[in-house]
N, C-alpha and C. Protein backbone atom coordinates (compact mmCIF):
# COMPACT_ATOMS: atom_id res chain seq x y z
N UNK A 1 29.00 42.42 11.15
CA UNK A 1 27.73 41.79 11.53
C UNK A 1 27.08 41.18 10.29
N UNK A 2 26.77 40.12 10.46
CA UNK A 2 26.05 39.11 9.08
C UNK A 2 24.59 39.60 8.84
N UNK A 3 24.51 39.54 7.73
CA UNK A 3 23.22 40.28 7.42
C UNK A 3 21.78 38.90 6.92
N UNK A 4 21.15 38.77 7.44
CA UNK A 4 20.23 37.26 6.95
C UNK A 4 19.83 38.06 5.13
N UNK A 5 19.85 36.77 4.66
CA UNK A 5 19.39 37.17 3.20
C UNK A 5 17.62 36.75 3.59
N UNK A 6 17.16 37.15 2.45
CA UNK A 6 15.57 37.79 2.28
C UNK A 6 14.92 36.40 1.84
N UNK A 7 13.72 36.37 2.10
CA UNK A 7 13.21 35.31 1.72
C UNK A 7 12.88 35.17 -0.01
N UNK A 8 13.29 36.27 -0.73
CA UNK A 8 13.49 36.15 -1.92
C UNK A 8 14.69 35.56 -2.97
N UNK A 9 15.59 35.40 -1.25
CA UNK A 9 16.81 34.84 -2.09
C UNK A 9 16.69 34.18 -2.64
N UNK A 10 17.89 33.99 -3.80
CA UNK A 10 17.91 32.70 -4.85
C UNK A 10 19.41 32.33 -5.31
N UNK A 11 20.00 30.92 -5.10
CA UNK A 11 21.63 31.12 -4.81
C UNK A 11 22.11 30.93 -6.69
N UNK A 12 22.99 31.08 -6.19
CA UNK A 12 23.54 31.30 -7.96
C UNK A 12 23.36 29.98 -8.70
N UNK A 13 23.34 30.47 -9.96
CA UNK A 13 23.05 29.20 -10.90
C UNK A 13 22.05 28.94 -11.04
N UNK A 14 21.57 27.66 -12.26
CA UNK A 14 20.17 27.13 -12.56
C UNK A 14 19.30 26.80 -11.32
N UNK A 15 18.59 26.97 -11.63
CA UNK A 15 17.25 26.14 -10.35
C UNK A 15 16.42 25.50 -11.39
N UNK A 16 15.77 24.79 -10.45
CA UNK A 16 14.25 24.22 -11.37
C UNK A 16 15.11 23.42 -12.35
N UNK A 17 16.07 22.63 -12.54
CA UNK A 17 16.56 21.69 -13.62
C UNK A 17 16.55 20.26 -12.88
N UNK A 18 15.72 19.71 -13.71
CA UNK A 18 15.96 18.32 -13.47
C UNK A 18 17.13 17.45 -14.47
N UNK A 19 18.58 17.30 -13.57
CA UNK A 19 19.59 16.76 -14.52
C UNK A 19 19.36 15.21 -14.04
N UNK A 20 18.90 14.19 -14.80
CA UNK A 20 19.55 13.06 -14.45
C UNK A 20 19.91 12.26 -15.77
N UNK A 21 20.41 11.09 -15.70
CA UNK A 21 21.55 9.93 -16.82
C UNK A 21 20.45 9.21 -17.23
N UNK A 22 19.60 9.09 -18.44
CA UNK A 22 18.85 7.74 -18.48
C UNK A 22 19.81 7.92 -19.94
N UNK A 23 20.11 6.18 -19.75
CA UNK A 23 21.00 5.71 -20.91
C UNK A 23 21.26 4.11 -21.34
N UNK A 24 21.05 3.62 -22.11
CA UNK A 24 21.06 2.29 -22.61
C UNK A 24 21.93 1.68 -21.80
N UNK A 25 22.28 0.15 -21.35
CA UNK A 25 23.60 -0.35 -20.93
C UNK A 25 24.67 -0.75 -21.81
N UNK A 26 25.38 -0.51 -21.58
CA UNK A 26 26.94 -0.99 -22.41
C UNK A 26 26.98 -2.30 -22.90
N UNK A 27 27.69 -2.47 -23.99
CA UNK A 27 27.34 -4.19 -24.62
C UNK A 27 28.48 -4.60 -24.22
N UNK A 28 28.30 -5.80 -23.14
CA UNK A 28 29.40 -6.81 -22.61
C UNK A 28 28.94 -8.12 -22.94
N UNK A 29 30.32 -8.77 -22.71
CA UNK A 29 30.37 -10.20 -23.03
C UNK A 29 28.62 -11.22 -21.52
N UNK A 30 28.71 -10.41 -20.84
CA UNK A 30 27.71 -11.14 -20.32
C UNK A 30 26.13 -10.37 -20.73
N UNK A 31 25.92 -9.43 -21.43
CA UNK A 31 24.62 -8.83 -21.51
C UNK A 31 25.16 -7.73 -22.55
N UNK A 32 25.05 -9.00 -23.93
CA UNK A 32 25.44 -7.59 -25.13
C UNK A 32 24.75 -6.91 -25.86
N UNK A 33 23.40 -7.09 -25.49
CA UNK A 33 22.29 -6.38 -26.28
C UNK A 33 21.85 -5.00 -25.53
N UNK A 34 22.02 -3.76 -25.79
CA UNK A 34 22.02 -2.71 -25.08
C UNK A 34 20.38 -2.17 -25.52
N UNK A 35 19.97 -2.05 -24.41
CA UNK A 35 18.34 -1.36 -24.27
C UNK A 35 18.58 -0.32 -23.26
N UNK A 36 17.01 0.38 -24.02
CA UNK A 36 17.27 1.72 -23.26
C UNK A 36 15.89 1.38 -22.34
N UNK A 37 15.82 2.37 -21.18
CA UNK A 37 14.82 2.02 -20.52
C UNK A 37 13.58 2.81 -20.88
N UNK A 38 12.58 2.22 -20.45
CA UNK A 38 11.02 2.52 -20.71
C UNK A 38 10.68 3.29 -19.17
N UNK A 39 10.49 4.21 -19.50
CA UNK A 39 9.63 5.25 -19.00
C UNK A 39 8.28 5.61 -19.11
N UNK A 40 7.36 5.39 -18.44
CA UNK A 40 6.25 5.61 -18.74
C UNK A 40 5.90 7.46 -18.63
N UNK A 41 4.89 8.11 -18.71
CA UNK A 41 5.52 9.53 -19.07
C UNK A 41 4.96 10.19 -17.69
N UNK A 42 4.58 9.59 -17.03
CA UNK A 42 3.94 9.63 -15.48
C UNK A 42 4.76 10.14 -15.06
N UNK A 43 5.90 9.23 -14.97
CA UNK A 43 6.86 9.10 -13.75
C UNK A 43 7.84 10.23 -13.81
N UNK A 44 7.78 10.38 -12.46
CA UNK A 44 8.53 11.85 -11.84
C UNK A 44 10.53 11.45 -11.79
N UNK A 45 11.44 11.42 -12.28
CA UNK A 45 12.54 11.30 -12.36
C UNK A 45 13.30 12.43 -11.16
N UNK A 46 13.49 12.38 -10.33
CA UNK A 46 14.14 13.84 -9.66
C UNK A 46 15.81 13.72 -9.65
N UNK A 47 16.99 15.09 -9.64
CA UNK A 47 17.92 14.92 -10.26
C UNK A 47 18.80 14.30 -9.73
N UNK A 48 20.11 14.31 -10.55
CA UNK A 48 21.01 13.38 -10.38
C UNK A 48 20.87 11.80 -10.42
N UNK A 49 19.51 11.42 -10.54
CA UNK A 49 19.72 10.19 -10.43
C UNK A 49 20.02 9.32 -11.92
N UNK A 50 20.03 8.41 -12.04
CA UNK A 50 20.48 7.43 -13.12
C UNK A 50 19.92 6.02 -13.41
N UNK A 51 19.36 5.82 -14.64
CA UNK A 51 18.40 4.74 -15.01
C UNK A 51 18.79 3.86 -16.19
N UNK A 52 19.67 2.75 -16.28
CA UNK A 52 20.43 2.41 -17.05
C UNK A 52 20.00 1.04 -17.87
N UNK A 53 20.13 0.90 -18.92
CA UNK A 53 19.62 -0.48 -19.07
C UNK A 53 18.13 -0.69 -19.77
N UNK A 54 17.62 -2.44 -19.21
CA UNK A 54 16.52 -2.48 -19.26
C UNK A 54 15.75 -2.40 -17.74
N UNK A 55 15.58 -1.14 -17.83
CA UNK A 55 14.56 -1.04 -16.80
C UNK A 55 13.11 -0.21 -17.46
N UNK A 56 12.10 -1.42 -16.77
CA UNK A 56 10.69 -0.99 -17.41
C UNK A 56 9.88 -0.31 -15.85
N UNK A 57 9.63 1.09 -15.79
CA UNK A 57 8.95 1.76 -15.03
C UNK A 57 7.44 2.07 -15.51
N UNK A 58 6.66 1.64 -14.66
CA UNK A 58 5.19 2.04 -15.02
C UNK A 58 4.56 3.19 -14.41
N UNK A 59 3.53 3.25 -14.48
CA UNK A 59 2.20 4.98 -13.94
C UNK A 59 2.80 5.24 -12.71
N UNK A 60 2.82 6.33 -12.54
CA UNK A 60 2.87 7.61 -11.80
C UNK A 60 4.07 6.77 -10.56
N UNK A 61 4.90 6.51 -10.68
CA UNK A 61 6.08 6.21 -9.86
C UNK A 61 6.95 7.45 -9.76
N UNK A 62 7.23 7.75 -8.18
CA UNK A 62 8.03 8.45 -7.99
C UNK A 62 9.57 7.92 -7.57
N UNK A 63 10.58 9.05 -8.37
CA UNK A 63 12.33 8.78 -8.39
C UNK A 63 12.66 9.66 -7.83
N UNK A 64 13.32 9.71 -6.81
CA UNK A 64 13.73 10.88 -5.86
C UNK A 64 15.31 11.28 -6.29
N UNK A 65 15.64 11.85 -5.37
CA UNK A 65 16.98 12.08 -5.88
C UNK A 65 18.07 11.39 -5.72
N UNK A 66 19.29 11.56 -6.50
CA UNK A 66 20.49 10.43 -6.37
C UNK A 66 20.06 9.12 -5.98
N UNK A 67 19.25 8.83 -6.93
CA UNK A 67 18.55 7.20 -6.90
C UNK A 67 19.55 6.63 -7.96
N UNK A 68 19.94 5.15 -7.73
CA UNK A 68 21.00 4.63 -9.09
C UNK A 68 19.82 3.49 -9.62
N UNK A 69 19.08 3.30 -10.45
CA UNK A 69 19.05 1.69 -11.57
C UNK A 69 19.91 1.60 -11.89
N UNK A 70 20.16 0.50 -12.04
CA UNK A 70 21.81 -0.27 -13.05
C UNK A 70 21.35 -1.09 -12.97
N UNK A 71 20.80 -1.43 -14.84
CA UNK A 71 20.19 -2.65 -14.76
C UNK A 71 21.42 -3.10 -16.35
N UNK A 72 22.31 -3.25 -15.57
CA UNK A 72 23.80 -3.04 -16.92
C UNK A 72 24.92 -4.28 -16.28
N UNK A 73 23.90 -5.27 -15.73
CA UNK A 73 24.68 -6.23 -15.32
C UNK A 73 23.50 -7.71 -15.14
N UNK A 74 22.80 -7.46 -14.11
CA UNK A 74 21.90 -8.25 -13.69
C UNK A 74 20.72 -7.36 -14.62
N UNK A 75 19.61 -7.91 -15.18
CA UNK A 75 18.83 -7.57 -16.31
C UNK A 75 17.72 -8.17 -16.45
N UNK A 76 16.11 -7.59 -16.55
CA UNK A 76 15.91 -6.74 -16.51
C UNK A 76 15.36 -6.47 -15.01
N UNK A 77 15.02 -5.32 -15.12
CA UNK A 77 14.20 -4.37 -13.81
C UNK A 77 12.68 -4.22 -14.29
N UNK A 78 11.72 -4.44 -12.99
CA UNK A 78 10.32 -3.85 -13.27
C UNK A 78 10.03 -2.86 -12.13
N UNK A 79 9.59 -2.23 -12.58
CA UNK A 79 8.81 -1.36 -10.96
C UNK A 79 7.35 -1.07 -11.34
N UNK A 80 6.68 -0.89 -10.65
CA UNK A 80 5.01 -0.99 -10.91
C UNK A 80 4.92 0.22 -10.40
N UNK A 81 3.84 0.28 -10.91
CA UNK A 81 2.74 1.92 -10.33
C UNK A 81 2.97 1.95 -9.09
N UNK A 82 2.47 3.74 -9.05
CA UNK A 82 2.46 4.11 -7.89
C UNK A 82 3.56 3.73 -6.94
N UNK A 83 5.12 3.25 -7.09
CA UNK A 83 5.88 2.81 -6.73
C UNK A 83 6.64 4.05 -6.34
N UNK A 84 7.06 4.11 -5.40
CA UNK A 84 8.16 5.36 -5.01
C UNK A 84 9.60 4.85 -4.51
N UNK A 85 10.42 5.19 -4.90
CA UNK A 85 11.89 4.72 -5.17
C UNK A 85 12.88 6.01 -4.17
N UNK A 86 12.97 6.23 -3.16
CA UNK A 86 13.26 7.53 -2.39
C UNK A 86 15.03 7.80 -2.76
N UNK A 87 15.26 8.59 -2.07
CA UNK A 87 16.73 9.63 -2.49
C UNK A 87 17.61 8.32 -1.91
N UNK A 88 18.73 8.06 -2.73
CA UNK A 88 20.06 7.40 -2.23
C UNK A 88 19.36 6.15 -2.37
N UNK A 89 18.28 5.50 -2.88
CA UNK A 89 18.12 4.39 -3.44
C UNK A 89 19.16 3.59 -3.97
N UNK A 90 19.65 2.44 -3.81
CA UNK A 90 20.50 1.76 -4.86
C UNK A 90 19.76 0.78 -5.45
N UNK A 91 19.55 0.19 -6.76
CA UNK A 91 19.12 -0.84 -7.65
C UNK A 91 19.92 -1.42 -8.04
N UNK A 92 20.86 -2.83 -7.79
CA UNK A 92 21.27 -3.41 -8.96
C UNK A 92 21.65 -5.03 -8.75
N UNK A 93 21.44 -5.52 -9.54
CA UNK A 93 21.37 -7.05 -9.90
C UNK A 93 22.61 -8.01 -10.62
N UNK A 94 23.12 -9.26 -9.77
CA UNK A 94 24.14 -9.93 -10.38
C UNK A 94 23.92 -10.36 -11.56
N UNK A 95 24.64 -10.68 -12.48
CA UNK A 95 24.59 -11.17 -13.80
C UNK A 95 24.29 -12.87 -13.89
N UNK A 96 22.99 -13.10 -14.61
CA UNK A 96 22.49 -14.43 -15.23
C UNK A 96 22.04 -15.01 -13.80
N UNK A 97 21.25 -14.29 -12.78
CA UNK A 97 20.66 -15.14 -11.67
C UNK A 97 19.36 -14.30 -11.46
N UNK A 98 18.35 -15.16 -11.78
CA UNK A 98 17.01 -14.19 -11.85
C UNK A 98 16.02 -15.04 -11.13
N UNK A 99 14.54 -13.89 -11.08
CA UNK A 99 13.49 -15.16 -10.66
C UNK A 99 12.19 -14.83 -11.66
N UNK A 100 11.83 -16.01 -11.26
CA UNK A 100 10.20 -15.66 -12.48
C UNK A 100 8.65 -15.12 -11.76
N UNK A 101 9.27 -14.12 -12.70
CA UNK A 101 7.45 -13.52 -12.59
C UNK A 101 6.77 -13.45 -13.40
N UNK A 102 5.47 -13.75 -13.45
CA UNK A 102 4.01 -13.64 -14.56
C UNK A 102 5.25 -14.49 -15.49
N UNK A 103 5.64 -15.95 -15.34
CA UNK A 103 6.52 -16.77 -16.40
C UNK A 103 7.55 -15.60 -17.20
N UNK A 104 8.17 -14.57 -16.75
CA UNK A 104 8.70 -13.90 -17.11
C UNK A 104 10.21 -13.80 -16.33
N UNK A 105 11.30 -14.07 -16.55
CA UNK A 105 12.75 -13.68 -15.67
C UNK A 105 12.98 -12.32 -15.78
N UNK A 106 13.47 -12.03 -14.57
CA UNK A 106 13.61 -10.70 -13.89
C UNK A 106 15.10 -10.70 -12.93
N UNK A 107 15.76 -9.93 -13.07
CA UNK A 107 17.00 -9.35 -12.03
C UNK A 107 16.17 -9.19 -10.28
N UNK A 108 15.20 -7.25 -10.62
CA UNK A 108 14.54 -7.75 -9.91
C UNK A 108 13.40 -6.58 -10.19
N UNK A 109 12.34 -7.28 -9.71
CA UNK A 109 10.81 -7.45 -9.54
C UNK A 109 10.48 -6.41 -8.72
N UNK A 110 9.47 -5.26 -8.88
CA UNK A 110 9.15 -4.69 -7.57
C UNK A 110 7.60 -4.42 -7.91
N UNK A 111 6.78 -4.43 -7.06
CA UNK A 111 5.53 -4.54 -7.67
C UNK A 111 4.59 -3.07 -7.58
N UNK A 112 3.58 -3.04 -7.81
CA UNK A 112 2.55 -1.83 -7.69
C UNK A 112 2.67 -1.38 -5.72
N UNK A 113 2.78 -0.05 -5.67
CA UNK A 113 2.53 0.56 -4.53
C UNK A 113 3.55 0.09 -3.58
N UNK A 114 4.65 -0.02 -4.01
CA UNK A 114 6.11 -0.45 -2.94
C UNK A 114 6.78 1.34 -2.39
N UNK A 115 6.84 0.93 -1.49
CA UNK A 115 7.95 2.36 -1.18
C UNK A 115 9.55 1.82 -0.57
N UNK A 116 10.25 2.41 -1.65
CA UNK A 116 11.28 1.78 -1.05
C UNK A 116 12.22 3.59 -0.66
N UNK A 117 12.21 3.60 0.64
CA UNK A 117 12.99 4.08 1.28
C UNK A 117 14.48 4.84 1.55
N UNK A 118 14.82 6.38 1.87
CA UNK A 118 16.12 6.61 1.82
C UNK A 118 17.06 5.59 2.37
N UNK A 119 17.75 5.76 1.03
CA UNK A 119 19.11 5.37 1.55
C UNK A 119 18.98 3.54 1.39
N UNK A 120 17.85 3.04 0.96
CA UNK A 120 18.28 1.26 0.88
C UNK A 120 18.73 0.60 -0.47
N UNK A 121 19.08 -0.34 -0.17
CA UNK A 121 19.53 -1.45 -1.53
C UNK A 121 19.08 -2.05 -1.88
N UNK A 122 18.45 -2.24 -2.95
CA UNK A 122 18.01 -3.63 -3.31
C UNK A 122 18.19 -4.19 -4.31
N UNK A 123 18.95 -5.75 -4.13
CA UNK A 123 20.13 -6.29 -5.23
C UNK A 123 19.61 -7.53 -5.42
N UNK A 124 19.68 -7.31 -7.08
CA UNK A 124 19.03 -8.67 -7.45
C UNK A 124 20.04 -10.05 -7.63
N UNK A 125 19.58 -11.24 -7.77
CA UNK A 125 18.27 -11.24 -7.76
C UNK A 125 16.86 -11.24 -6.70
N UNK A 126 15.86 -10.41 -7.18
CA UNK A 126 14.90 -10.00 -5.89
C UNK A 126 14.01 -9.73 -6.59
N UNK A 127 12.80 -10.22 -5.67
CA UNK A 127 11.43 -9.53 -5.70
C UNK A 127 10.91 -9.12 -4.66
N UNK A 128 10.10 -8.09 -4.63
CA UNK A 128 9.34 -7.12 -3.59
C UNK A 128 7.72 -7.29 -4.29
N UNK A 129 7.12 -7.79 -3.51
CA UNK A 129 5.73 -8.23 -3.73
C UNK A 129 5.14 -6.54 -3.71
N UNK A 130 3.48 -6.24 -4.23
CA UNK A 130 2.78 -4.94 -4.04
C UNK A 130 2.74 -4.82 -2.42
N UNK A 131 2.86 -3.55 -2.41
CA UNK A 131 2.18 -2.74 -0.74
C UNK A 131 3.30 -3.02 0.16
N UNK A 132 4.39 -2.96 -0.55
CA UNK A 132 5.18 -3.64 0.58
C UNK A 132 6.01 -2.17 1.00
N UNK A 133 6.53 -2.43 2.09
CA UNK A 133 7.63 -1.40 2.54
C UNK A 133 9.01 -1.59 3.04
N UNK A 134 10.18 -0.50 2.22
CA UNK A 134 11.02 -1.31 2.44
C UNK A 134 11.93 0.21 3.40
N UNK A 135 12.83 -0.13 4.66
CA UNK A 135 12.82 0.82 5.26
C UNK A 135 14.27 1.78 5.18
N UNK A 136 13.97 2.90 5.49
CA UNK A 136 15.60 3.57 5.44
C UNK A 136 17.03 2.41 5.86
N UNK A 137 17.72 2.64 4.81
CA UNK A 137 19.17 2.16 5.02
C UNK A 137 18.68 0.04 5.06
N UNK A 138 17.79 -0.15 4.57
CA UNK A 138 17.29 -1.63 4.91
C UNK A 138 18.11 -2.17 3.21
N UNK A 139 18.31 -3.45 3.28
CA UNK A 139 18.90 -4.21 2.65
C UNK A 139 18.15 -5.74 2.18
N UNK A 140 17.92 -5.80 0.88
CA UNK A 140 16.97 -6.41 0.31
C UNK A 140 18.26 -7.64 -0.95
N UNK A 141 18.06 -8.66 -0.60
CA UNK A 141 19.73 -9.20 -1.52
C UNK A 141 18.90 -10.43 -1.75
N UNK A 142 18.88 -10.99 -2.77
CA UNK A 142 18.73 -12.65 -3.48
C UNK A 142 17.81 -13.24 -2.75
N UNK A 143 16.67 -12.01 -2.80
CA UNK A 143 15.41 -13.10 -1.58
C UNK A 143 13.71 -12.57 -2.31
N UNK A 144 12.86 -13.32 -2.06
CA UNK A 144 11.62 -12.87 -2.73
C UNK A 144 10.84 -12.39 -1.16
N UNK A 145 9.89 -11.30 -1.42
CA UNK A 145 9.53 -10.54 -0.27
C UNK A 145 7.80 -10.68 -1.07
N UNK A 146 7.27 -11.30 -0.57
CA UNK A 146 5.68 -11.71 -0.56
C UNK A 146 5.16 -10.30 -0.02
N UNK A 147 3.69 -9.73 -0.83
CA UNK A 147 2.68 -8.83 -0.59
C UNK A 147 2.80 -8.32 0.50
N UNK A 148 2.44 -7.14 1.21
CA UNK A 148 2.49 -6.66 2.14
C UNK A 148 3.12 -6.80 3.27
N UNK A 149 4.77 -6.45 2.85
CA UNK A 149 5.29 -6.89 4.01
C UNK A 149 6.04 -5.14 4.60
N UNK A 150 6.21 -4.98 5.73
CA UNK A 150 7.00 -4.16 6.13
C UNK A 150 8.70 -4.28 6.91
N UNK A 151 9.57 -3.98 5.95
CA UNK A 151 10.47 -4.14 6.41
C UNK A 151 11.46 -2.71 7.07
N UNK A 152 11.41 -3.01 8.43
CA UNK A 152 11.66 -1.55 8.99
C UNK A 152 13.52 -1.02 8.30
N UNK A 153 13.40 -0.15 9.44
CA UNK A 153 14.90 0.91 8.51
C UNK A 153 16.16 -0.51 9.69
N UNK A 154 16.97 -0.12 8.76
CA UNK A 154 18.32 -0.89 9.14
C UNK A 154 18.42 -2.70 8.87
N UNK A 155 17.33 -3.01 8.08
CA UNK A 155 16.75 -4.62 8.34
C UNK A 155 17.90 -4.91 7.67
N UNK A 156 17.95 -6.68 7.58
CA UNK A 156 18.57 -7.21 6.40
C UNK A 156 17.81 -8.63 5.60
N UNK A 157 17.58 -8.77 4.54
CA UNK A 157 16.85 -9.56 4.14
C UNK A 157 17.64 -10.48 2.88
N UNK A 158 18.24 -11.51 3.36
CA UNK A 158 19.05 -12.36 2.22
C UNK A 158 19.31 -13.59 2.19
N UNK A 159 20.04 -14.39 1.32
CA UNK A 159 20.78 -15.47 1.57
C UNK A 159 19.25 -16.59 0.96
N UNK A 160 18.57 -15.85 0.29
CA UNK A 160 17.75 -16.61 -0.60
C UNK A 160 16.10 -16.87 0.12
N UNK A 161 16.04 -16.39 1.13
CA UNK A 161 14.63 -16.55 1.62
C UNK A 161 13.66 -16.05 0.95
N UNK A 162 12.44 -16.60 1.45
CA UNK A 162 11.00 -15.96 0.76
C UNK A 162 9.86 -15.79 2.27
N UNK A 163 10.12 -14.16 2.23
CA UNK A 163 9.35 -13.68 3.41
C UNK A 163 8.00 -13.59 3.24
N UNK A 164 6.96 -14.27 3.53
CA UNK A 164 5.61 -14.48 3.87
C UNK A 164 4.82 -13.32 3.60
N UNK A 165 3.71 -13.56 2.80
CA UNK A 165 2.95 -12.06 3.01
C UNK A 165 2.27 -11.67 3.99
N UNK A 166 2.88 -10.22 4.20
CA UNK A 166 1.61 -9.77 5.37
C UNK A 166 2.69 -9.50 6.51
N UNK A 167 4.06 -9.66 6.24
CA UNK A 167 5.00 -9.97 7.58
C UNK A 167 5.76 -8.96 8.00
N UNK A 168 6.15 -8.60 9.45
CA UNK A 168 6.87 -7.87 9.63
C UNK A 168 8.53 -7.69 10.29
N UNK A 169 9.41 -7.14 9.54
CA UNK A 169 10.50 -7.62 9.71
C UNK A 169 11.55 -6.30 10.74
N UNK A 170 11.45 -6.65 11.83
CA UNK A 170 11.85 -5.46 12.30
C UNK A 170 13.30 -4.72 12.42
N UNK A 171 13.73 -3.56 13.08
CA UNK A 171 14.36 -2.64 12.41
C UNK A 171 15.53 -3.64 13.17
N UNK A 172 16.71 -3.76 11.99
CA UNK A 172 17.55 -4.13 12.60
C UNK A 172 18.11 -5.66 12.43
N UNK A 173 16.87 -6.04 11.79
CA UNK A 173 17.11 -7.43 11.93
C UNK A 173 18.00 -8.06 10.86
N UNK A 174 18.10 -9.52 10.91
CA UNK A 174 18.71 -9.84 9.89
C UNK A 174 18.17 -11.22 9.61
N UNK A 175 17.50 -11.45 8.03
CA UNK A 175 16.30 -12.29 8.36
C UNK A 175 17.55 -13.16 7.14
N UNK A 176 17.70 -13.97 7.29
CA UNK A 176 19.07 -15.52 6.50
C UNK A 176 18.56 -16.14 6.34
N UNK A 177 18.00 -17.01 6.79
CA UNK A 177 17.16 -18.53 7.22
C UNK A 177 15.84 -18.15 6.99
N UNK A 178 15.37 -19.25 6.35
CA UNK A 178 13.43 -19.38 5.86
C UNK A 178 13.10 -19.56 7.19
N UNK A 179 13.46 -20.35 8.45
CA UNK A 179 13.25 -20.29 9.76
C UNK A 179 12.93 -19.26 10.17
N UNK A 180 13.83 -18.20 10.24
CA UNK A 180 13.50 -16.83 10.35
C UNK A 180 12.71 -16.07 9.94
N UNK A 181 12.59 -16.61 9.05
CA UNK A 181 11.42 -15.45 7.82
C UNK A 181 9.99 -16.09 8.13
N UNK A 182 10.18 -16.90 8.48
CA UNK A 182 8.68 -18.13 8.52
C UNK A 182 7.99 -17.36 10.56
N UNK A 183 9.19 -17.64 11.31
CA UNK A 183 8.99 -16.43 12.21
C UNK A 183 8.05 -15.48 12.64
N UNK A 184 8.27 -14.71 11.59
CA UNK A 184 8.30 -13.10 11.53
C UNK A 184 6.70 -13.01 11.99
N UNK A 185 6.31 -12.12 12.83
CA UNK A 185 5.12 -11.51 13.13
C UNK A 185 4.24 -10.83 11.96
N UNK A 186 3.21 -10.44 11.91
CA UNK A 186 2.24 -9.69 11.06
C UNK A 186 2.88 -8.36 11.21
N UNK A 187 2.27 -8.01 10.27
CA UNK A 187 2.33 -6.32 9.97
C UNK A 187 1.26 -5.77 10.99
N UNK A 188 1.45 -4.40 11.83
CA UNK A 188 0.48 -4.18 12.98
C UNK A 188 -0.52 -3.22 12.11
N UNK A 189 -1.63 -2.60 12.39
CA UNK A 189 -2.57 -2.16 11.57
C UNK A 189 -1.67 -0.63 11.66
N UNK A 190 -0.75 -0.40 12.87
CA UNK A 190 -0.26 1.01 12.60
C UNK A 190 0.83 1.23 11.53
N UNK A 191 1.55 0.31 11.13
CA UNK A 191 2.39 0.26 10.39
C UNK A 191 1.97 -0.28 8.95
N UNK A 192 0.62 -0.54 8.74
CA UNK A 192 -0.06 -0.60 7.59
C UNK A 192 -0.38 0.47 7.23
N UNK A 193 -0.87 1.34 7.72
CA UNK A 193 -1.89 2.54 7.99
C UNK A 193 -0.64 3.72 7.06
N UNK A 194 0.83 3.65 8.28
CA UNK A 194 1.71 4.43 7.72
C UNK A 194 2.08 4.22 6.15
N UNK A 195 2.71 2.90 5.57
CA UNK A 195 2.83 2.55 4.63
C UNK A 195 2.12 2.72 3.53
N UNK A 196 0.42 2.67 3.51
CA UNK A 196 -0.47 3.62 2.67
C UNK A 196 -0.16 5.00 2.83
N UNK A 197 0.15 6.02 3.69
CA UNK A 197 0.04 7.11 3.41
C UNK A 197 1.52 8.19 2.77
N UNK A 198 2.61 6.68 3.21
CA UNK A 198 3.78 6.97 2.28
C UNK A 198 3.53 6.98 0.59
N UNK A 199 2.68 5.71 0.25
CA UNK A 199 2.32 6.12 -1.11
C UNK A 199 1.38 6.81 -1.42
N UNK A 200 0.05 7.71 -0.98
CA UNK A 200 -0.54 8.45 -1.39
C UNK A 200 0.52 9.76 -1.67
N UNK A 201 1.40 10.25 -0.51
CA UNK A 201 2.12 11.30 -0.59
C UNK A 201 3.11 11.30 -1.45
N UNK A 202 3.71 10.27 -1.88
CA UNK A 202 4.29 9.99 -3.07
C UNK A 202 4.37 10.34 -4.58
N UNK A 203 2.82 9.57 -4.72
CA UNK A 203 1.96 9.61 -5.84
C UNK A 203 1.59 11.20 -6.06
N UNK A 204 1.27 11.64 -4.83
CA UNK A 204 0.84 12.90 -5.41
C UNK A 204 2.52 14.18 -5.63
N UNK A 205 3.30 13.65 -4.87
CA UNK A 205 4.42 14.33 -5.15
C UNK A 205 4.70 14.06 -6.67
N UNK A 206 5.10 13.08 -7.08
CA UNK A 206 5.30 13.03 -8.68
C UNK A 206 4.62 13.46 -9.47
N UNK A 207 3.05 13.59 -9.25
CA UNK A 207 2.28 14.02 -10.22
C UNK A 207 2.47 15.75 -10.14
N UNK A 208 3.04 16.75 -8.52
CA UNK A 208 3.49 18.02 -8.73
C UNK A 208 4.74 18.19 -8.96
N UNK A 209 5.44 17.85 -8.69
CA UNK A 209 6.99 17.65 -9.39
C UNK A 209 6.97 18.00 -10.98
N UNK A 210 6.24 17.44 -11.49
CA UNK A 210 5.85 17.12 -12.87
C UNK A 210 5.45 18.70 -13.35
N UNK A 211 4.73 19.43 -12.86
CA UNK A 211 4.37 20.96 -13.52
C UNK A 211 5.47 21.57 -12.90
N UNK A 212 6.18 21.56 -12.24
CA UNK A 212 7.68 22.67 -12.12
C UNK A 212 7.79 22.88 -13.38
């Protein structure tokens, strides 16, 4: 007969370790100047994940787990405050195809108060405007995504468009064509509503994460 273990259990090995890779990128013939990334001292890193390159992270952004940056090809990365980056995140950008922000080139761009979602991609070159949401397993490729947009779980967003601010892209879709993207309905006030309270809970997760 199996015996339940106690609510004191504790399984073998370390606990409480945050292991993850932050490490300069490798010097190649297409990007031979190796930088390490900037961390601001806010930001909550959770383990296994990996931050490579030039990637510049600002205030209180949360990194969940088995999140990848690889900014060791396509170069550099921004992420803004209050930005939350969820578990199984992928980041990474083709080599020498960027867009400009604040007159600045970028792989890709993500702005203040984005939540980007388990399990999605987002491959530069790209930008993700502030407040935006990007959804489980959703796919973000060589397209600029204007202020407040919500893009539900399973979307696809590529092939060079620039999605409208304020827009909503629903689950499933597959937005190719500026036709399409030009389309797209508003964001509903319920799916605004949610999207703020993904980043308050965020924000405050990284900032307790942080005293473990």
């Amino acid at each position: 007969m199996s015996k339940h273990k106690s609510a004191k259990y504790k399984p073998m090995g370390p606990t409480n370790t945050h292991s993850y890779f932050v490490s300069s990128n490798p010097p190649t013939s297409f990007n031979p100047i190796s930088i390490y990334p900037s961390i601001d001292e806010t930001t909550f890193v959770g383990p296994f994940s990996s931050i490579i390159g030039d990637v510049r992270i600002d205030t209180d952004v949360f990194i969940g787990c088995n999140v990848t940056l690889r900014a060791d090809e396509g170069t550099p990365f921004y992420i803004g405050s209050k930005t939350n980056i969820q578990d199984g995140v992928i980041l990474h950008g083709l080599k020498n195809i960027k867009f400009t922000v604040n007159k600045k080139e970028y792989s890709i761009y993500i702005g203040k108060e984005v939540s980007i979602a388990h399990g999605a991609i987002v491959h530069g070159p790209c930008v993700i405007g502030g407040n935006t949401f990007v959804g489980f397993n959703a796919i973000v490729f060589n397209s600029i995504v204007e202020e407040g947009c919500y893009i539900d779980l399973a979307a696809i967003v590529t092939d060079g468009v620039r999605i409208p601010a304020n827009r909503y892209v629903p689950a499933g879709a597959i937005i190719n064509t500026q036709e399409k993207a030009n389309a797209l309905e508003m964001v509903s006030q319920s799916k605004e509503e949610f999207a703020k309270e993904v980043i308050k809970s965020n924000v405050e997760l990284s900032q307790a994460y942080s005293h473990l």
